[in-house]
N, C-alpha and C. Protein backbone atom coordinates (compact mmCIF):
# COMPACT_ATOMS: atom_id res chain seq x y z
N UNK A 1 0.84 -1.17 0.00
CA UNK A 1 0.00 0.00 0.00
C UNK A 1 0.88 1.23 0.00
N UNK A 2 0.51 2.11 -0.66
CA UNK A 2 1.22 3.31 -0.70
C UNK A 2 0.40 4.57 -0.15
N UNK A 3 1.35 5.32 0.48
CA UNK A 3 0.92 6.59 1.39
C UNK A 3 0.99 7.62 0.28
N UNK A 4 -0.16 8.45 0.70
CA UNK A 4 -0.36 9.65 -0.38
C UNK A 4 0.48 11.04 0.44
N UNK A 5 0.60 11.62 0.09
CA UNK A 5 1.11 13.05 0.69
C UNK A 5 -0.19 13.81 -0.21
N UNK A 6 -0.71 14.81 0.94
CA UNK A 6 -1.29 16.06 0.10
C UNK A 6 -0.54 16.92 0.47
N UNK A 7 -0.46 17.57 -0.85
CA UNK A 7 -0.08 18.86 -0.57
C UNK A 7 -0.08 19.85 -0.48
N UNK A 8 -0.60 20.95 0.01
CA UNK A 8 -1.70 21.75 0.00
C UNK A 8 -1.41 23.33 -0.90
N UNK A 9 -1.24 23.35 -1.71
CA UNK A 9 -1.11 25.13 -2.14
C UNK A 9 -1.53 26.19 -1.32
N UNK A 10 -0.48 27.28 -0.93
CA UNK A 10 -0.69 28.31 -0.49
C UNK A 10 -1.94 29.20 -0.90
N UNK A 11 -2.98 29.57 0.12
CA UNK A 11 -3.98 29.97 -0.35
C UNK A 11 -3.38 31.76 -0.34
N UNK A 12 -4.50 31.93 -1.42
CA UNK A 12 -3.68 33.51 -1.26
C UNK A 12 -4.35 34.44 -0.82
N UNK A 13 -3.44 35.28 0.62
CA UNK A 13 -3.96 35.59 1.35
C UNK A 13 -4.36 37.41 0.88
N UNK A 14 -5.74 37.72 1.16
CA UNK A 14 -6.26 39.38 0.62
C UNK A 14 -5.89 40.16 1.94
N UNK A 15 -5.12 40.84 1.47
CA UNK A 15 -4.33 41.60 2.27
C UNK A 15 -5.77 42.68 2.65
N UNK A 16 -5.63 43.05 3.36
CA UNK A 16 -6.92 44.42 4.18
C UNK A 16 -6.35 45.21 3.75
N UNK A 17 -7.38 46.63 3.10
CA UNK A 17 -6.60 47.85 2.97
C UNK A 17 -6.04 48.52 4.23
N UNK A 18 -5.17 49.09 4.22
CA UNK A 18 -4.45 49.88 5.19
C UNK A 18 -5.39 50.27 6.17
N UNK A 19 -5.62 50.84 7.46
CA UNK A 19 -6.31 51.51 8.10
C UNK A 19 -6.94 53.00 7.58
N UNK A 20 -5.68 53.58 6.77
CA UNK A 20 -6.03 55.09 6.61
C UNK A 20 -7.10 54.91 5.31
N UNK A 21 -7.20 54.16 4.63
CA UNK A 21 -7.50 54.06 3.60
C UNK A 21 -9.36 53.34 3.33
N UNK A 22 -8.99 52.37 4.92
CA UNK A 22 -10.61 52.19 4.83
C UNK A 22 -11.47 53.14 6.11
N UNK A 23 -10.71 54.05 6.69
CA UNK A 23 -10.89 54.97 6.99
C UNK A 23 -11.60 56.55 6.18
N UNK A 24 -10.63 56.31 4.97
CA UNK A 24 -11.06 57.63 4.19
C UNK A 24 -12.21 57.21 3.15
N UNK A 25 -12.42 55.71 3.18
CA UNK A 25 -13.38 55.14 2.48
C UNK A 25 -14.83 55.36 3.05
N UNK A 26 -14.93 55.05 4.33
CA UNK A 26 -15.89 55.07 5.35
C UNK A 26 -16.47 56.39 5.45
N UNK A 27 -15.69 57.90 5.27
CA UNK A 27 -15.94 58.87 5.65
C UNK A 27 -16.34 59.00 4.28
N UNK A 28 -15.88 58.83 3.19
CA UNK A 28 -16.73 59.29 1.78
C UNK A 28 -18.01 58.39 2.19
N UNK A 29 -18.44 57.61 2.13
CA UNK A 29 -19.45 57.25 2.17
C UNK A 29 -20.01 58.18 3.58
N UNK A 30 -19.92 58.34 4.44
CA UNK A 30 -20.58 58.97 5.22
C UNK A 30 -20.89 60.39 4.62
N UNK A 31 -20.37 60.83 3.95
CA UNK A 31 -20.22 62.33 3.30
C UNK A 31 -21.23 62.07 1.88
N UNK A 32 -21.41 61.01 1.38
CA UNK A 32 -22.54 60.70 0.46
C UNK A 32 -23.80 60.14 1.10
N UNK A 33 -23.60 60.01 2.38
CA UNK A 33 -25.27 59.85 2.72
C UNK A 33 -25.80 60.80 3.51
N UNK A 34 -24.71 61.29 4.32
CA UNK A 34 -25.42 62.88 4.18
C UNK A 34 -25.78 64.16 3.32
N UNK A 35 -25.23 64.11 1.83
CA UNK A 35 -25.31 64.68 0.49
C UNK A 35 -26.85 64.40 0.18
N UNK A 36 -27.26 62.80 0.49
CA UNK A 36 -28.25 62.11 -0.09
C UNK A 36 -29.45 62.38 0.65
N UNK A 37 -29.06 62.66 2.48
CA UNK A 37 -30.27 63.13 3.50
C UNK A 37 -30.48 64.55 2.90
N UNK A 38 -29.57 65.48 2.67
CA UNK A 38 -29.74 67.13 2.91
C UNK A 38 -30.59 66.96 1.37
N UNK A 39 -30.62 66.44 0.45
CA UNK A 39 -31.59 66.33 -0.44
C UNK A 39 -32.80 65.98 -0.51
N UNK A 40 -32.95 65.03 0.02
CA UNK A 40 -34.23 64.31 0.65
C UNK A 40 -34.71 65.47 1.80
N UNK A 41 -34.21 66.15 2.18
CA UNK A 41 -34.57 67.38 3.09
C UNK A 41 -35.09 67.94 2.43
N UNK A 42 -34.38 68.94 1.61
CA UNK A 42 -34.65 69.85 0.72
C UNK A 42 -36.08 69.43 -0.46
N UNK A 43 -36.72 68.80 -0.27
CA UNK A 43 -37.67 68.23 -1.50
C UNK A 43 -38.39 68.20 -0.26
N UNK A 44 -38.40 67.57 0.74
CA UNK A 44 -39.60 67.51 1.88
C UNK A 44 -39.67 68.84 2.44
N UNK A 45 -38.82 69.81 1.72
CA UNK A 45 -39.23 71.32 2.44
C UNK A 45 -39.87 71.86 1.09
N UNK A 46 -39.71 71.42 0.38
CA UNK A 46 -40.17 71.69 -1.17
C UNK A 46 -41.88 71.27 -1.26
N UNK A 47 -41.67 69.97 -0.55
CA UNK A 47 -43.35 69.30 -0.89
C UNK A 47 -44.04 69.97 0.01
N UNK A 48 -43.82 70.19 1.10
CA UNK A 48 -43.92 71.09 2.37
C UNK A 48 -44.66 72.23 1.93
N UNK A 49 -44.10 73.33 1.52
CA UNK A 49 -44.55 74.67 0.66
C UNK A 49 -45.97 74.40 0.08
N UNK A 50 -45.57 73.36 -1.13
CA UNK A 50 -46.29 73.26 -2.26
C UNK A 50 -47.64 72.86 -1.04
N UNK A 51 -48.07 71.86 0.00
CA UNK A 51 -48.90 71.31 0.42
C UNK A 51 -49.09 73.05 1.31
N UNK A 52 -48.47 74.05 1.76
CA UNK A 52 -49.01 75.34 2.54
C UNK A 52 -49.81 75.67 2.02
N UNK A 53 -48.51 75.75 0.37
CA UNK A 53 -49.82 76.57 -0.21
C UNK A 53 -51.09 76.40 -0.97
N UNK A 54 -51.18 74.55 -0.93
CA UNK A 54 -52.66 74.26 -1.15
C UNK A 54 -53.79 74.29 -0.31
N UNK A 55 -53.48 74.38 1.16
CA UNK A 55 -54.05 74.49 2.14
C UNK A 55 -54.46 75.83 2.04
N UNK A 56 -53.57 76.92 1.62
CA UNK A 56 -54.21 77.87 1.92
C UNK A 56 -55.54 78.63 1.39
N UNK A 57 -54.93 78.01 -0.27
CA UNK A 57 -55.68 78.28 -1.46
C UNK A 57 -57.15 77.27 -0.82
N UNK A 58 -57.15 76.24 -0.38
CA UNK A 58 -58.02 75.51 0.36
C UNK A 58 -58.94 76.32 0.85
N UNK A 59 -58.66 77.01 2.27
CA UNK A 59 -58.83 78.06 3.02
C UNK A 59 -60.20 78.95 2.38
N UNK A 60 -58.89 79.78 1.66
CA UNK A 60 -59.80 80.89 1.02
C UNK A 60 -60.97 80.16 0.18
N UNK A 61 -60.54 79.19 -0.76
CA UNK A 61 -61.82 78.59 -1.20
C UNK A 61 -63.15 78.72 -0.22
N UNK A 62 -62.86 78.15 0.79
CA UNK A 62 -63.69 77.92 1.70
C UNK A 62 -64.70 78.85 2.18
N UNK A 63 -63.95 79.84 2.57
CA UNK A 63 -64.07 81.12 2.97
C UNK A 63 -65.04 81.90 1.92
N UNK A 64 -64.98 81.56 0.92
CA UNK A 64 -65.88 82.41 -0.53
C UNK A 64 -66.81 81.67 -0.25
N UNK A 65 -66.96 79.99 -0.19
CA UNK A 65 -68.08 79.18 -0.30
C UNK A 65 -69.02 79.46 1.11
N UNK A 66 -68.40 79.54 2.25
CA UNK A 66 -68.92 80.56 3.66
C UNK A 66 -70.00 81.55 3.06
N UNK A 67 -69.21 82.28 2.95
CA UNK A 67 -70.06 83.54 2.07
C UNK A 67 -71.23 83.45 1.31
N UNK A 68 -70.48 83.00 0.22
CA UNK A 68 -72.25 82.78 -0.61
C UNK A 68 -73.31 81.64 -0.50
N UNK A 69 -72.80 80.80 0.80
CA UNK A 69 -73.88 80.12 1.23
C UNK A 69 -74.52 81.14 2.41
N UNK A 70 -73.97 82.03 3.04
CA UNK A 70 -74.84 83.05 3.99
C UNK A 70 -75.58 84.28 2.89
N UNK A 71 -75.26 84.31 1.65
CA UNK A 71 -76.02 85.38 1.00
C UNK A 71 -77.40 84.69 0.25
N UNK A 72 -77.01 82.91 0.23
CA UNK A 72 -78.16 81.98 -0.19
C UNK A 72 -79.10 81.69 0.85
N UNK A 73 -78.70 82.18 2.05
CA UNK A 73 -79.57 81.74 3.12
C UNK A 73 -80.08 83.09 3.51
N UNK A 74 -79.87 84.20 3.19
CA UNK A 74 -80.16 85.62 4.00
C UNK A 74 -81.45 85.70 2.40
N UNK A 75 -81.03 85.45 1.51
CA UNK A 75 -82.17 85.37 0.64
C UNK A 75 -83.82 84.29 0.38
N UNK A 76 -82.77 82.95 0.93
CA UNK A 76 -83.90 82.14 1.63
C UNK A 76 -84.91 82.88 2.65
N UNK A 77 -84.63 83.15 3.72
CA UNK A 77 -84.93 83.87 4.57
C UNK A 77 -85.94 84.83 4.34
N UNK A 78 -85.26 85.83 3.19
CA UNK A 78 -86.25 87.21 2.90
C UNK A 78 -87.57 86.84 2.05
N UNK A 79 -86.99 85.42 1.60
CA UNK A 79 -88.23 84.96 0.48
C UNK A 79 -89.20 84.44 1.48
N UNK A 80 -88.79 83.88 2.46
CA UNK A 80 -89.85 83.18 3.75
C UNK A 80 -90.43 84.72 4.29
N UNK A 81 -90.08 85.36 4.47
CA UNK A 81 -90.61 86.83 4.78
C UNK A 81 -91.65 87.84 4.64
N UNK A 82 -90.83 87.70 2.77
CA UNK A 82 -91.95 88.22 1.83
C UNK A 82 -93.39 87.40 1.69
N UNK A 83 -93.15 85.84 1.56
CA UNK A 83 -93.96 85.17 1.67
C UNK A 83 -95.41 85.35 2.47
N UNK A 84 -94.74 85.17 3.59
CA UNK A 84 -95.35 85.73 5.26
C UNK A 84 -96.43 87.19 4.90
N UNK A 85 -95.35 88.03 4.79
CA UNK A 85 -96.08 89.27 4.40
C UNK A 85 -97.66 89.11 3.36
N UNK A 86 -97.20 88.03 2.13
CA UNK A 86 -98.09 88.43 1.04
C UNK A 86 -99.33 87.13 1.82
N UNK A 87 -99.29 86.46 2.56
CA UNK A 87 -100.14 85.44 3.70
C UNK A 87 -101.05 86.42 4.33
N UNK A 88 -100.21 87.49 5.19
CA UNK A 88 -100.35 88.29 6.07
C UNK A 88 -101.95 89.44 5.21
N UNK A 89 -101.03 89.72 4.20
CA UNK A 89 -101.89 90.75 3.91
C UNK A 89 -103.10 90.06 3.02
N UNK A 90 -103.30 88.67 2.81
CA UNK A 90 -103.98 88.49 1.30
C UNK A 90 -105.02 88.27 2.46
């Protein structure tokens, strides 16, 4: 019987980048996701506005429709009035 030998090849070993280097890696990326928040900011102060100023325009809508439902009801009113009156006098 014969004995085998293995023999194993040197695996090859991935050296780590330097410290400074996955250091300055780490901080770019930190410096691109805060690039990426202050944008995402800036658009939620953007959508922000745009939603003020539909609310406001909202608002005033409102405010007109207020109105000429109290000039539809002050006329309701005068017609129940007049009514009354022409009851009154017939």
């Amino acid at each position: 019987m014969q004995s085998l030998t293995v023999v194993n090849f040197p695996a090859e070993r991935v050296r780590a980048p330097m410290p400074a280097i996955r250091l300055t890696r780490a901080l770019e990326r930190v410096d691109a996701a805060l690039a990426s928040q202050a944008a995402a900011v800036a658009a939620w102060r953007c959508a922000l506005a745009g939603l003020s100023a539909a609310t406001a325009q909202l608002e005033a809508s409102l405010v007109r429709y207020d109105a000429t439902l109290n000039l539809v009801s002050d006329g309701v009113c005068g017609g129940r009035q007049a009514t009354r009156l022409v009851d009154i006098c017939a």
